[in-house]
Protein backbone atom coordinates (compact mmCIF):
# COMPACT_ATOMS: atom_id res chain seq x y z
CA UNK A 1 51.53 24.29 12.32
CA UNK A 2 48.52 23.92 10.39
CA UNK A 3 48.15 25.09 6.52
CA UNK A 4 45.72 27.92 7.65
CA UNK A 5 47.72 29.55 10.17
CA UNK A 6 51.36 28.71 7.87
CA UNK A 7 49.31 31.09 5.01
CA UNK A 8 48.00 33.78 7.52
CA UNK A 9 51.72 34.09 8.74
CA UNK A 10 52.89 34.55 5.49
CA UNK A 11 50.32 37.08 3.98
CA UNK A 12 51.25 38.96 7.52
CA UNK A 13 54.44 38.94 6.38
CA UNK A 14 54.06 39.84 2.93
CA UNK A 15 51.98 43.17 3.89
CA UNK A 16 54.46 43.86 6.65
CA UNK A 17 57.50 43.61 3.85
CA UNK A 18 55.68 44.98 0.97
CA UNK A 19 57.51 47.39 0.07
CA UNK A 20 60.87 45.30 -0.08
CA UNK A 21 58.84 42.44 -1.48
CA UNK A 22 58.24 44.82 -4.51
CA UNK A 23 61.78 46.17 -4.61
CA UNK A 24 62.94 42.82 -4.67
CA UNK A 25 60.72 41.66 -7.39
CA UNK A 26 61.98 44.41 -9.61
CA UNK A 27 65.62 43.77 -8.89
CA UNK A 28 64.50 39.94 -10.45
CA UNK A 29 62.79 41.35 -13.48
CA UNK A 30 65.83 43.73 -14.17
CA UNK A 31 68.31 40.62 -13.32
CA UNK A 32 66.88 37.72 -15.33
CA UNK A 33 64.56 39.59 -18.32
CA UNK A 34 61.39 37.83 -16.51
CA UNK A 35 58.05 39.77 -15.90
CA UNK A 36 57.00 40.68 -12.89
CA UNK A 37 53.99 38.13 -13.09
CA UNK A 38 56.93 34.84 -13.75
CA UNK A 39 58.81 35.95 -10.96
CA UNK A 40 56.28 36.23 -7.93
CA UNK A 41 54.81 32.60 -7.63
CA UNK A 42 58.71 31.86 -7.33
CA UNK A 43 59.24 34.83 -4.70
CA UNK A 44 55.78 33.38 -2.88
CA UNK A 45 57.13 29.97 -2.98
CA UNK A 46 60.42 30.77 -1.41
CA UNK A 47 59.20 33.25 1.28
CA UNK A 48 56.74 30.66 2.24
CA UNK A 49 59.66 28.37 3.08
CA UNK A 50 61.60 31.10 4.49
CA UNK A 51 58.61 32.45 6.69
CA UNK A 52 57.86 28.69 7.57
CA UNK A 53 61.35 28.03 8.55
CA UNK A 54 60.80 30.69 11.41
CA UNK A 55 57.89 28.86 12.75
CA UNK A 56 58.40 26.62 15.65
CA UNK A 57 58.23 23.00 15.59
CA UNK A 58 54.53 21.76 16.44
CA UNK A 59 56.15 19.29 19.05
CA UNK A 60 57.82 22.39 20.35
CA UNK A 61 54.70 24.23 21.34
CA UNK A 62 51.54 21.69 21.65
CA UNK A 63 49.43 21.67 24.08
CA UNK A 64 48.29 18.81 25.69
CA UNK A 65 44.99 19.41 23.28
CA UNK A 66 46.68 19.51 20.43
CA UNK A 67 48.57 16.53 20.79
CA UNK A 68 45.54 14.69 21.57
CA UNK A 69 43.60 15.99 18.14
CA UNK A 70 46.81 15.49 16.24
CA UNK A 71 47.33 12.06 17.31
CA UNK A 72 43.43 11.30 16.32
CA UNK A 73 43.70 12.93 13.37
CA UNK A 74 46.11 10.52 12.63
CA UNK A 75 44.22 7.58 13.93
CA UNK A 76 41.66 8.37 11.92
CA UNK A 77 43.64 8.65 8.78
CA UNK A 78 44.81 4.94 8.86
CA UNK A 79 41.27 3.90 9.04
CA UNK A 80 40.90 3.83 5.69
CA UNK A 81 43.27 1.36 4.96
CA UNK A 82 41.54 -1.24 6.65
CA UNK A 83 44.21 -3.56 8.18
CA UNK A 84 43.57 -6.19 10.39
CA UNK A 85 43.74 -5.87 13.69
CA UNK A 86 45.92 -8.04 15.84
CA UNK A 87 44.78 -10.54 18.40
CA UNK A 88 45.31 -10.41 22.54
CA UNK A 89 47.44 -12.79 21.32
CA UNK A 90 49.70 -11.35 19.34
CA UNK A 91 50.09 -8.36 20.58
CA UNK A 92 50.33 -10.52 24.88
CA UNK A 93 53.87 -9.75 26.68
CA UNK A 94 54.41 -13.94 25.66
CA UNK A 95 54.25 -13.50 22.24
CA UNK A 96 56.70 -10.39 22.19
CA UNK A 97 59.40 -11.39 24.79
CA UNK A 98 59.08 -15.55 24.39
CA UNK A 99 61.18 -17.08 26.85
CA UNK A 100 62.95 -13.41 28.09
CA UNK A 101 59.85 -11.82 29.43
């Protein structure tokens, strides 16, 4: 899942739970003598886990597309490095397999 969609899910489901979002906050300040403003980053930051626990794996629902993209995103990310690249040679069934191929 990709970072836009992951925080669209969970602002869904903060103003779907808003209500017990706030309750719970105000159990936390009453519980551990933190303000209200200490204790929601730390409430976002664990329903974000929570909410992205629920979420699918991506290999679990890509499309054909989106494997495609993903896997040239990730092409494209190694570019950078700039490794060499191997000969026909070294990469020929020969010089894998030796004798056994």
């Amino acid at each position: 899942m990709n970072p836009n969609s992951q925080t669209a899910s969970l602002h869904n489901f903060q103003e779907t739970h808003q209500q017990e979002i706030q309750a719970i906050t105000q159990i936390l300040v009453q519980i551990t003598s933190r303000t209200s403003e200490q204790i929601k980053p730390l409430l976002d930051a664990l329903l974000e886990r929570l909410v992205e626990a629920q979420e699918p794996p991506f290999y679990e629902t890509a499309t054909a597309a989106e494997w495609s993209i993903a896997f040239r995103q990730w092409v494209d990310s190694h570019r950078t490095l700039n490794l060499p690249t191997l000969s026909d040679e070294a990469i020929s069934r020969e010089s894998i397999y030796g004798e056994r191929g």
